[in-house]
N, C-alpha and C. Protein backbone atom coordinates (compact mmCIF):
# COMPACT_ATOMS: atom_id res chain seq x y z
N UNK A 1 -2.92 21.98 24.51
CA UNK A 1 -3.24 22.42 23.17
C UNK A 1 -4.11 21.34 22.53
N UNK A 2 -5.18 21.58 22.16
CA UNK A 2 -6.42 20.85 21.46
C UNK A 2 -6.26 21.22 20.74
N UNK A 3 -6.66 20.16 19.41
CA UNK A 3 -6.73 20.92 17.75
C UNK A 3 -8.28 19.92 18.02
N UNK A 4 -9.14 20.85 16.84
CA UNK A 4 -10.42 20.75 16.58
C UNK A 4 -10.71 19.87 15.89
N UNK A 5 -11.72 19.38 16.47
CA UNK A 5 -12.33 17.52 15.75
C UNK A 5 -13.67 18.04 14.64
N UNK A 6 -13.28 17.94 13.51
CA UNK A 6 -14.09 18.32 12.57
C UNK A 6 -15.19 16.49 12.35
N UNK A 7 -16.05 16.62 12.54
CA UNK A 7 -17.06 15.72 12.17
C UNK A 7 -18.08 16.04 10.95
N UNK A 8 -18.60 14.76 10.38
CA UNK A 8 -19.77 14.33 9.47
C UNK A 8 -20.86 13.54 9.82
N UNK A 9 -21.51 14.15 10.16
CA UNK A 9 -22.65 13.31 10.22
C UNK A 9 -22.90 12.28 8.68
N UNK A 10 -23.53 11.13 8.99
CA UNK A 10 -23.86 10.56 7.59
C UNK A 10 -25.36 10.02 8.00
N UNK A 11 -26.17 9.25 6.72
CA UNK A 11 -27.46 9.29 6.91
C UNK A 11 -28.11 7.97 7.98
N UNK A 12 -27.16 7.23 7.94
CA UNK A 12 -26.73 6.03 9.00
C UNK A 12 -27.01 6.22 10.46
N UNK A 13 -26.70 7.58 10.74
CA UNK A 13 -26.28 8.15 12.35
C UNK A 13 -24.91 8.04 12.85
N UNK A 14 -23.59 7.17 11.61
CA UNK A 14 -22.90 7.14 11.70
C UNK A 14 -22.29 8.38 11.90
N UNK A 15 -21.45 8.85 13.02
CA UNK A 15 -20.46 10.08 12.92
C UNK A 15 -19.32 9.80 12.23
N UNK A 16 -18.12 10.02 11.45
CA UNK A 16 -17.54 10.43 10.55
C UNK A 16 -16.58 11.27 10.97
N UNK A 17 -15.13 10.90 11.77
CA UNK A 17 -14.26 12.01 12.22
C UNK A 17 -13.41 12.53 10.96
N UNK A 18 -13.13 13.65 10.59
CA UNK A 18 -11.62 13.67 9.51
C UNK A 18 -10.63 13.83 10.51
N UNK A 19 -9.74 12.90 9.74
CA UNK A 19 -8.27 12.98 10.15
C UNK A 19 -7.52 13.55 8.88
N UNK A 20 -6.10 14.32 9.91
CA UNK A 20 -5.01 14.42 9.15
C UNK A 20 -4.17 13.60 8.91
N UNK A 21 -3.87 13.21 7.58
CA UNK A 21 -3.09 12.14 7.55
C UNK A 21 -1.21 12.82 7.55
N UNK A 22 -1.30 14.07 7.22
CA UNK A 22 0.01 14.52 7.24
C UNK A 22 0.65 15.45 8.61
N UNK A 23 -0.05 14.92 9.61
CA UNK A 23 0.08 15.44 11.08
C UNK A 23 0.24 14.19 11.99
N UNK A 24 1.47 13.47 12.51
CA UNK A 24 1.40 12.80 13.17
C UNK A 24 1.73 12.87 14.85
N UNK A 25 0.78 12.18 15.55
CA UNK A 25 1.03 12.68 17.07
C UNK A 25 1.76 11.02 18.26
N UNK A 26 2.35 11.26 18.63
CA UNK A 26 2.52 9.69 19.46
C UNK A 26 1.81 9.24 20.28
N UNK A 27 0.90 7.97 20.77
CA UNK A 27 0.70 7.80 22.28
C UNK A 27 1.29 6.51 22.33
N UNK A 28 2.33 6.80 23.90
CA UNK A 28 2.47 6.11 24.21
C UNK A 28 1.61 4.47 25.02
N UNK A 29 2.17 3.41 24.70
CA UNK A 29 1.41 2.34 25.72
C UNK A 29 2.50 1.98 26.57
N UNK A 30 2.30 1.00 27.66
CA UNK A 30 2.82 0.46 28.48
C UNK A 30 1.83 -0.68 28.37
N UNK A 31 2.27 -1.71 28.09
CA UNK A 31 1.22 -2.98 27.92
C UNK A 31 1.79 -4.37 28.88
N UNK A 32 1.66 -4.84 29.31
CA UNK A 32 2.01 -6.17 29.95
C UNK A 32 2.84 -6.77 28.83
N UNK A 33 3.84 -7.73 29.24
CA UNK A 33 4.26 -8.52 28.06
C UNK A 33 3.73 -9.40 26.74
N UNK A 34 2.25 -9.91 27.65
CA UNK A 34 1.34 -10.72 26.69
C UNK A 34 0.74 -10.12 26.01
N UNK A 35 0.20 -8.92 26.23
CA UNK A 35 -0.75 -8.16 24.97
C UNK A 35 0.24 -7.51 24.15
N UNK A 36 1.51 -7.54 24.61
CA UNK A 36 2.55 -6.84 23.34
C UNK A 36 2.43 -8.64 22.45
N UNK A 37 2.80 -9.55 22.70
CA UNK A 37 3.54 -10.72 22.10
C UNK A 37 2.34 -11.19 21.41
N UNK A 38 1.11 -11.17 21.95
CA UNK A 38 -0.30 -11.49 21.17
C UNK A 38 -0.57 -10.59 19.75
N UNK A 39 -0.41 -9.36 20.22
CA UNK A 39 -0.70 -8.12 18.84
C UNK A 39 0.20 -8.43 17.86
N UNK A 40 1.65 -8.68 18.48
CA UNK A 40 2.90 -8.62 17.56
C UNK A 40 2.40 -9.86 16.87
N UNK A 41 1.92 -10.59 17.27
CA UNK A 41 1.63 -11.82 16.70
C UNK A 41 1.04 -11.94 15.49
N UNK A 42 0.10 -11.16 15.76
CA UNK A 42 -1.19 -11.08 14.71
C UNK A 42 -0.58 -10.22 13.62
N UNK A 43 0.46 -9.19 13.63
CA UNK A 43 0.86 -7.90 12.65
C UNK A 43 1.90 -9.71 12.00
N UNK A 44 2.61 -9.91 12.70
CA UNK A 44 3.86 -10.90 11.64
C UNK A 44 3.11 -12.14 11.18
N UNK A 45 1.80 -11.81 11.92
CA UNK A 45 0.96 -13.37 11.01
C UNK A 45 1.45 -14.48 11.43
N UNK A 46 1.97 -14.58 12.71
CA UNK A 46 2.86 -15.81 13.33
C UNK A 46 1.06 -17.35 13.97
N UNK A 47 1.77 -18.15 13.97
CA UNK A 47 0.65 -18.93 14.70
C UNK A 47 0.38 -18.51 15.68
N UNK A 48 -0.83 -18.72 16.45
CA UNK A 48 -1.45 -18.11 17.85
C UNK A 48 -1.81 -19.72 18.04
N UNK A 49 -2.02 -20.72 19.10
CA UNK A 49 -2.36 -21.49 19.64
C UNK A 49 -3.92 -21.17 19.38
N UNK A 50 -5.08 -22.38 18.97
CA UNK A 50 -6.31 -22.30 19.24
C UNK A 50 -6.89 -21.11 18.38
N UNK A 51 -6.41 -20.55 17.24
CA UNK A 51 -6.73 -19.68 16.23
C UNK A 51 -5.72 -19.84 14.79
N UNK A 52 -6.83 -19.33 14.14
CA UNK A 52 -6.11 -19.82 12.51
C UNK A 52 -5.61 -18.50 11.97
N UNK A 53 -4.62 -18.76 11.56
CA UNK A 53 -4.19 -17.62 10.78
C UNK A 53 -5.00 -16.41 9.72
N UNK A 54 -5.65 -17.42 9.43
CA UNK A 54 -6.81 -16.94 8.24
C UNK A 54 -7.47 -15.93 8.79
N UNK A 55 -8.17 -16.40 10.56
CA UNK A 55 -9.07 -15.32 10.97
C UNK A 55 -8.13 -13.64 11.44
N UNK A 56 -7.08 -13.55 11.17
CA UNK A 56 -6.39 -12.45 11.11
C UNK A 56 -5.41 -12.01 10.16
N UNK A 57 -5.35 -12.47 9.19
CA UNK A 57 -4.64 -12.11 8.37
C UNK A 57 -4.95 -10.71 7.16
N UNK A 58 -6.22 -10.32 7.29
CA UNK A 58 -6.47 -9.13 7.45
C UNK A 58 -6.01 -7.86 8.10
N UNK A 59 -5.53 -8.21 9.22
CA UNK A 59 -5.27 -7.36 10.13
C UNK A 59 -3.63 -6.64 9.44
N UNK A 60 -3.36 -5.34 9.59
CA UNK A 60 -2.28 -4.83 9.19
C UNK A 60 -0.58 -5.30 9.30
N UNK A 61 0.40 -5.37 8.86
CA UNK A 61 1.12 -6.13 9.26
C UNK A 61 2.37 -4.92 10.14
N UNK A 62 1.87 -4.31 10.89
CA UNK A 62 2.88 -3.58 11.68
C UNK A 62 2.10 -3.48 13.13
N UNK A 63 2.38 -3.33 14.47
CA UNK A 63 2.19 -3.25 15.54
C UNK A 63 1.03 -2.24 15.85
N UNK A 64 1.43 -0.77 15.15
CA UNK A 64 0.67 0.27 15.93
C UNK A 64 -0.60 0.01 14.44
N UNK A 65 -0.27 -0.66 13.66
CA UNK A 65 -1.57 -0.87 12.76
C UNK A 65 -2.78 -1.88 13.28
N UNK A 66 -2.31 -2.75 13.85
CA UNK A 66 -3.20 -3.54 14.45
C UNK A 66 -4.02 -3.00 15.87
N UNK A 67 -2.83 -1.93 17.00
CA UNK A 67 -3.32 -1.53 17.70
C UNK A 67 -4.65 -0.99 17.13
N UNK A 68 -4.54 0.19 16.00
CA UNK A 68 -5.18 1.09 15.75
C UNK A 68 -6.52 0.68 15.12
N UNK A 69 -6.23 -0.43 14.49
CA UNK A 69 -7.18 -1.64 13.85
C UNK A 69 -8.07 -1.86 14.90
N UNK A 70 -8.12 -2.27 16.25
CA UNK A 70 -8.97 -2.63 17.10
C UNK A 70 -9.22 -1.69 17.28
N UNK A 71 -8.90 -0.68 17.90
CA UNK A 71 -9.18 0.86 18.49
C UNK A 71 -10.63 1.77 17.70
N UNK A 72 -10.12 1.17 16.24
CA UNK A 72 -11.05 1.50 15.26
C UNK A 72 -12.37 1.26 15.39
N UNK A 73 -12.19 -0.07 15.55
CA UNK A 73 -13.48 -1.31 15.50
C UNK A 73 -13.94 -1.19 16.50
N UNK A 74 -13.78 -0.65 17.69
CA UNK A 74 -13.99 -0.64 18.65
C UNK A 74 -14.75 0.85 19.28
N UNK A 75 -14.14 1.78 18.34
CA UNK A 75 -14.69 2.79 18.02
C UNK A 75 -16.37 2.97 17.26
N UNK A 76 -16.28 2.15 16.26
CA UNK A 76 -17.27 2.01 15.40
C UNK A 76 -18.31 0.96 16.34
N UNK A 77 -18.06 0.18 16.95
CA UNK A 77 -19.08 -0.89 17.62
C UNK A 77 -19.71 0.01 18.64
N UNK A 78 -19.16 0.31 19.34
CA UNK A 78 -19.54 0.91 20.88
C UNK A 78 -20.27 2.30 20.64
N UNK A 79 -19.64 3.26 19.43
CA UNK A 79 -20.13 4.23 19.59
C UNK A 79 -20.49 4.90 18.48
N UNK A 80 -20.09 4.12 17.21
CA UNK A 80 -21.08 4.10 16.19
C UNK A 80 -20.25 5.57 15.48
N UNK A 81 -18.76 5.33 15.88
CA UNK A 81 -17.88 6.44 15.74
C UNK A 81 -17.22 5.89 14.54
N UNK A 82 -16.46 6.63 13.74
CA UNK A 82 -15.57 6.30 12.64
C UNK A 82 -14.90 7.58 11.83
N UNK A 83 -13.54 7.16 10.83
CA UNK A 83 -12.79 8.08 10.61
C UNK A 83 -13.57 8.02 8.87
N UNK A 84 -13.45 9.42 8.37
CA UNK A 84 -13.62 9.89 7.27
C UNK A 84 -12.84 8.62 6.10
N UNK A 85 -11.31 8.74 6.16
CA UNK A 85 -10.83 7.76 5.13
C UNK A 85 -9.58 6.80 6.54
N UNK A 86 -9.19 5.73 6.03
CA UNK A 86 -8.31 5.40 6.90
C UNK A 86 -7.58 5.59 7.52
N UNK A 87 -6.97 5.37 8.46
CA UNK A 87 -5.20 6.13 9.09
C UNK A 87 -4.68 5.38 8.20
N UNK A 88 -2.84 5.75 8.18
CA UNK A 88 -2.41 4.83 7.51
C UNK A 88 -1.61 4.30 7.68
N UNK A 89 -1.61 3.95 9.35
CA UNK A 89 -1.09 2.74 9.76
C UNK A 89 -2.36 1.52 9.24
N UNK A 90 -3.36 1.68 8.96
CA UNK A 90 -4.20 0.59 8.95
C UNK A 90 -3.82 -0.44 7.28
N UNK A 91 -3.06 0.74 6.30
CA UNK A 91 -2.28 0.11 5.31
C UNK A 91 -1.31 -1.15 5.52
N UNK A 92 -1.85 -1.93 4.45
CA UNK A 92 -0.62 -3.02 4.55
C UNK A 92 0.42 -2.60 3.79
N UNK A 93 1.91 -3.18 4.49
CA UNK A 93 2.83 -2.60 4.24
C UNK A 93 3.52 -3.92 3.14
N UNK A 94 4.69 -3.20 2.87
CA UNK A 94 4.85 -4.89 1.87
C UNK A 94 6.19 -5.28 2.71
N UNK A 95 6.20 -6.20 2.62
CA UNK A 95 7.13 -7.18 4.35
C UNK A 95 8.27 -7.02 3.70
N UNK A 96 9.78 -7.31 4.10
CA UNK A 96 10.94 -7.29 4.10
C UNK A 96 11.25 -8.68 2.46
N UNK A 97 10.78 -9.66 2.77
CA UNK A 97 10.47 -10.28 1.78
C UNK A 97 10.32 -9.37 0.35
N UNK A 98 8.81 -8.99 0.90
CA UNK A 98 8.64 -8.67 -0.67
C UNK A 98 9.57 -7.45 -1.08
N UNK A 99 10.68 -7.40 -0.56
CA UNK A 99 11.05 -5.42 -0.99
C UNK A 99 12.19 -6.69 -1.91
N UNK A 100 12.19 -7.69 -0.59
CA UNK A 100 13.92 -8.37 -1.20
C UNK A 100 13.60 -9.27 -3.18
N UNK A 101 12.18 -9.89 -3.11
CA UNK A 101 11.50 -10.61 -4.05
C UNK A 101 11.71 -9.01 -5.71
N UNK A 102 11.28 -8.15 -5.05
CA UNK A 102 10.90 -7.05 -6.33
C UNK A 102 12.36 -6.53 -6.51
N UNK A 103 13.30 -6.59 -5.88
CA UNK A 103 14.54 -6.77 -6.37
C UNK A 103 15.29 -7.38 -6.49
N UNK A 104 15.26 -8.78 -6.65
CA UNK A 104 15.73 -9.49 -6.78
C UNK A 104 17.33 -9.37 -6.02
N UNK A 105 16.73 -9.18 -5.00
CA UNK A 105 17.88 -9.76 -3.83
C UNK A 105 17.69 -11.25 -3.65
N UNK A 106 18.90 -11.40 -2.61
CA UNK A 106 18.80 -12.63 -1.99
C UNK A 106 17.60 -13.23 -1.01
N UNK A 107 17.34 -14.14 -1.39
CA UNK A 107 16.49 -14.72 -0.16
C UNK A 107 16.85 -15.31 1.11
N UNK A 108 17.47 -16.28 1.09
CA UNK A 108 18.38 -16.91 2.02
C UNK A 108 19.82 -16.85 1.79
N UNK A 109 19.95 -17.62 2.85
CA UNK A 109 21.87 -17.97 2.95
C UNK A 109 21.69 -19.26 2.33
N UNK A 110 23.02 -19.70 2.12
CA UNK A 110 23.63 -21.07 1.93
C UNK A 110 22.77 -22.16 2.99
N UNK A 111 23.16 -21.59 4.33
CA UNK A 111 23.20 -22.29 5.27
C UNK A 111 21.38 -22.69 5.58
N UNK A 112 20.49 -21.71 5.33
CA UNK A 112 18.82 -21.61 5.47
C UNK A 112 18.45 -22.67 4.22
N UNK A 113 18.92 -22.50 2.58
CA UNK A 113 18.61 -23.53 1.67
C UNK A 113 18.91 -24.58 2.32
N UNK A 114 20.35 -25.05 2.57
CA UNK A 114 20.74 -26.49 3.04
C UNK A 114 19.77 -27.25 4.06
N UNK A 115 18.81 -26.03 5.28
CA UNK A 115 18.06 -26.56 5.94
C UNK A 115 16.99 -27.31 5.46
N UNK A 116 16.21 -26.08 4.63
CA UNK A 116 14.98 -26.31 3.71
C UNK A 116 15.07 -27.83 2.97
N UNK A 117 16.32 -28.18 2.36
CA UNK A 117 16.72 -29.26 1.76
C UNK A 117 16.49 -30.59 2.35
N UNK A 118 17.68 -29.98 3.64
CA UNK A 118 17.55 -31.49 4.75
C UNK A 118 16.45 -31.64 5.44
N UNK A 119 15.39 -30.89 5.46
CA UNK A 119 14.18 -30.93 5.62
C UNK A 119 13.11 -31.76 5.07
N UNK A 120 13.10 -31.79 3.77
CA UNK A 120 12.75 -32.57 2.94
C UNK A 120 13.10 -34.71 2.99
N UNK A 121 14.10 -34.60 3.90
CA UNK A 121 14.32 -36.13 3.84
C UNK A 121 14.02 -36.68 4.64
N UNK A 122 13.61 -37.63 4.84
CA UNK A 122 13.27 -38.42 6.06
C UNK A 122 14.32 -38.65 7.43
N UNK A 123 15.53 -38.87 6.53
CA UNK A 123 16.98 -38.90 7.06
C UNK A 123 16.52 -37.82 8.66
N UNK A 124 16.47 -37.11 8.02
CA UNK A 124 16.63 -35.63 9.05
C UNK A 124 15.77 -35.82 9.92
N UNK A 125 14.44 -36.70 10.40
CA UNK A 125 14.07 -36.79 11.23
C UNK A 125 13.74 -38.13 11.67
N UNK A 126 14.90 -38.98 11.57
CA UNK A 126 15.13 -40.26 12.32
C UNK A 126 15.29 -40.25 13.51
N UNK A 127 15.59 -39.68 14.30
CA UNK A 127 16.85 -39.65 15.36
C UNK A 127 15.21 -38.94 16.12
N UNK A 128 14.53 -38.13 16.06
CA UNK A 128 13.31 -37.54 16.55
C UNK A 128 12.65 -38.68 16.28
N UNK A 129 12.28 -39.61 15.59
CA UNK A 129 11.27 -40.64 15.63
C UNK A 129 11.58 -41.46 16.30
N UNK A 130 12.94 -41.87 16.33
CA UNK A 130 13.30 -43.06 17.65
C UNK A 130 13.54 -42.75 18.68
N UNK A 131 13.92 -41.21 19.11
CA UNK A 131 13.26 -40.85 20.52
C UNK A 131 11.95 -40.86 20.84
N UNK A 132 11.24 -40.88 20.13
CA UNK A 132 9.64 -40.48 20.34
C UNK A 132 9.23 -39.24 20.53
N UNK A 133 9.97 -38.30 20.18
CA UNK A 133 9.17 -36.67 20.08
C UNK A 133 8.49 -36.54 18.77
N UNK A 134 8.58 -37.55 17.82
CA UNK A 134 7.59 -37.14 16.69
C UNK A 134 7.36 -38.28 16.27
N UNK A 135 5.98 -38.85 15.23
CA UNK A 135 5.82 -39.68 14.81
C UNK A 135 5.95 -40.12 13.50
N UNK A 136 6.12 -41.01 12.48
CA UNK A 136 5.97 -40.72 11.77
C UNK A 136 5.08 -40.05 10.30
N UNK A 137 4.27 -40.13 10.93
CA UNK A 137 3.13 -39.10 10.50
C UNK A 137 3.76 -37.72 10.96
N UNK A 138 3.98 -37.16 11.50
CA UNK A 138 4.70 -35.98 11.86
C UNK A 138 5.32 -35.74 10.79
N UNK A 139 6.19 -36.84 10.64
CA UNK A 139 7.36 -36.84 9.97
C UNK A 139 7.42 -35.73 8.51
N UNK A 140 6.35 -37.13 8.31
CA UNK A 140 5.62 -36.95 6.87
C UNK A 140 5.01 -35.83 6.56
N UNK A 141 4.33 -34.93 6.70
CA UNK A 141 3.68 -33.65 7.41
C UNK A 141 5.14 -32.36 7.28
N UNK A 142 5.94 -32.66 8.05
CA UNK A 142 7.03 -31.83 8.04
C UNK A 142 7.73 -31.84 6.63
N UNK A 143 8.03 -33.12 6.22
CA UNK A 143 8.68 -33.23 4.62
C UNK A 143 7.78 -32.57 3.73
N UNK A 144 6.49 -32.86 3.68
CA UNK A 144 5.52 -32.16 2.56
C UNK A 144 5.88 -30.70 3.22
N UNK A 145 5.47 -30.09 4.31
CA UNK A 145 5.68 -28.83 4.40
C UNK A 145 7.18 -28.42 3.84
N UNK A 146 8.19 -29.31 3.83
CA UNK A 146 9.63 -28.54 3.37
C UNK A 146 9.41 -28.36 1.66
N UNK A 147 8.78 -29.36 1.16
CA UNK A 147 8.63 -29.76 0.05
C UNK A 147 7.73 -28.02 -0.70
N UNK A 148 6.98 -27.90 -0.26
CA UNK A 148 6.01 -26.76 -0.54
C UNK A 148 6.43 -25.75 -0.41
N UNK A 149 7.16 -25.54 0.78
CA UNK A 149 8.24 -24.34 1.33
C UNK A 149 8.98 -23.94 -0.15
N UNK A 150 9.93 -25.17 -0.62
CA UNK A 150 10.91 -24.77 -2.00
C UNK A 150 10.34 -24.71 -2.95
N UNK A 151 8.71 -25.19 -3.44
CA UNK A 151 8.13 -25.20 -4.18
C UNK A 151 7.89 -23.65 -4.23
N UNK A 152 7.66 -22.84 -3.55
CA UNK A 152 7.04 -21.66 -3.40
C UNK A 152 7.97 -20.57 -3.74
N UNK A 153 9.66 -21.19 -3.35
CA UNK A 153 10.76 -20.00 -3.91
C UNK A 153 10.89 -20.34 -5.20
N UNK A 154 10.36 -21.81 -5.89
CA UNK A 154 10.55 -21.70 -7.16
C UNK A 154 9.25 -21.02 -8.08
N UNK A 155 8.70 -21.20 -7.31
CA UNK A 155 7.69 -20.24 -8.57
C UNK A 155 8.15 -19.03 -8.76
N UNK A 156 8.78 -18.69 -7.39
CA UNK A 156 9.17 -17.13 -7.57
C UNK A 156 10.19 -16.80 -8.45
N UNK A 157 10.84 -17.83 -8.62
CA UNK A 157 11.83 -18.31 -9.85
C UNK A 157 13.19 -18.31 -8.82
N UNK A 158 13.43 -18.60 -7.59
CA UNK A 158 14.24 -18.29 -6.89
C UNK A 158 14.55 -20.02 -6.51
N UNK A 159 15.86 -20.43 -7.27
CA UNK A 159 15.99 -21.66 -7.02
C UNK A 159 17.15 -22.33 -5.96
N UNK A 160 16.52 -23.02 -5.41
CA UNK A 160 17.50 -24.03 -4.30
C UNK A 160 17.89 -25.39 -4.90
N UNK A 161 19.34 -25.14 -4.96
CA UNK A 161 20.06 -26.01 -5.51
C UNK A 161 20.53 -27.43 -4.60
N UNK A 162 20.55 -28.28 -4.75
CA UNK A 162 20.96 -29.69 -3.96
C UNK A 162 22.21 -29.34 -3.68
N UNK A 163 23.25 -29.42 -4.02
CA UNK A 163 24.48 -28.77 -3.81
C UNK A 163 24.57 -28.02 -2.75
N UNK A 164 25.09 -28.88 -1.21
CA UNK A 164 25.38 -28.10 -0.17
C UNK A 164 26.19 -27.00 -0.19
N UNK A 165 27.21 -27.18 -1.42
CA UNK A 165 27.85 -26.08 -1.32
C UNK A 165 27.72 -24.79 -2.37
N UNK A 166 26.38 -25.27 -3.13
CA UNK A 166 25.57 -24.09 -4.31
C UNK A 166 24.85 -23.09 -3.37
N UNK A 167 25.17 -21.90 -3.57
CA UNK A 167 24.62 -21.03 -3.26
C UNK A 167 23.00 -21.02 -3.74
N UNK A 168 21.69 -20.67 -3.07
CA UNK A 168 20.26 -20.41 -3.93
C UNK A 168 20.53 -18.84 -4.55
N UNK A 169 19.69 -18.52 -5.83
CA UNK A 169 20.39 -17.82 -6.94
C UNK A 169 18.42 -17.96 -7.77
N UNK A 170 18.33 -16.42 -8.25
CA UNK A 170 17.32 -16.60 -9.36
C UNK A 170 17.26 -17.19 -10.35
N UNK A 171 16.66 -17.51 -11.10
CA UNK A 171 16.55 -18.25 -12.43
C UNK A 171 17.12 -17.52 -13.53
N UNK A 172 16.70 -16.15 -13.33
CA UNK A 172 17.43 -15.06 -14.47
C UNK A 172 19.32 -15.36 -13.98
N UNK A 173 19.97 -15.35 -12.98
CA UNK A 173 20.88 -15.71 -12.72
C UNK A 173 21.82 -16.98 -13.47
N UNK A 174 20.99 -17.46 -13.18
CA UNK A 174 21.18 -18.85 -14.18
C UNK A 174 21.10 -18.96 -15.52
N UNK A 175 20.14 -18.27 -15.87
CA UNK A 175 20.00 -18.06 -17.29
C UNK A 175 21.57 -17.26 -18.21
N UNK A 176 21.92 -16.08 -17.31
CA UNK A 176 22.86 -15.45 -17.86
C UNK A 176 24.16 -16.46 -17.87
N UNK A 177 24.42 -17.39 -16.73
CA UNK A 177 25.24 -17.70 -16.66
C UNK A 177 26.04 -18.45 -17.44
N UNK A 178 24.74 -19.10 -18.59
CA UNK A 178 24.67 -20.49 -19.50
C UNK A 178 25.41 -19.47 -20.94
């Protein structure tokens, strides 16, 4: 069963497919392990060795969005092919984070602040400097990154308390509490 590929020509020579966006069909892949762990990579925005985050962070943040992302581009390069309006896997989605941030859920545990914390001290990576797996320049590098890390839940107004045994808690939280 074929359903019919409605095209547009445009003045470009670009062709122009419409899609349905309220008809969805599956294809399956079977991919090697590395082109799954590379793509997945690029959708969670994780580091890639020898590439910057920056040059993909465009890219959609779900699996079959990124597939479809190349597929696209790849479409459009080679054959000068393209879809009417987007699929919408090619939409960015808003991450688990942000659902938890716009409702002011929790961010972390007890146990993830306390890291972030002991992160921040030098303390915490003594024992790695006098083995020699890090230097202290490393060191230093890692503390500013913890440092920026809590800086970033506080803007959100989401504060980490020194108190190993303080739960992290919003600012509106706090506010009521006073």
């Amino acid at each position: 069963m074929t359903e019919t590929i409605t095209k547009t020509p445009t003045e470009a020579g670009t062709i122009k497919f419409n899609i349905n966006n309220e008809k969805k069909s599956p294809i399956l892949l079977n991919v090697e392990d590395g082109v799954k762990t590379l793509l997945s990579a690029m959708a969670k925005k994780e580091e890639i060795d020898g590439v910057s985050i920056d040059a993909y962070s465009h890219l959609p943040n779900s699996l079959t969005g990124v597939i479809v992302y190349f597929v696209a581009q790849g479409l459009k390069s080679e054959f000068n092919l393209e879809f009417t309006e987007p699929p919408v896997s090619l939409k960015q989605r808003g991450s688990a984070l942000d659902k938890k941030v716009a409702g002011k859920k929790r961010l972390l545990t007890r146990e993830q602040k306390n890291h972030i914390i002991e992160k921040m001290k030098m303390s915490f990576y003594e024992n790695d400097i006098a083995s020699g797996k890090i230097n202290v320049e490393e060191a230093m590098t890692s503390i500013k990154a913890a440092f920026d890390e809590k800086r970033e839940f506080e803007k959100m107004g989401y504060i980490l308390p020194e108190a190993k045994t303080a739960y992290p808690h919003w600012l509106e939280e706090e506010e009521t509490k006073n």
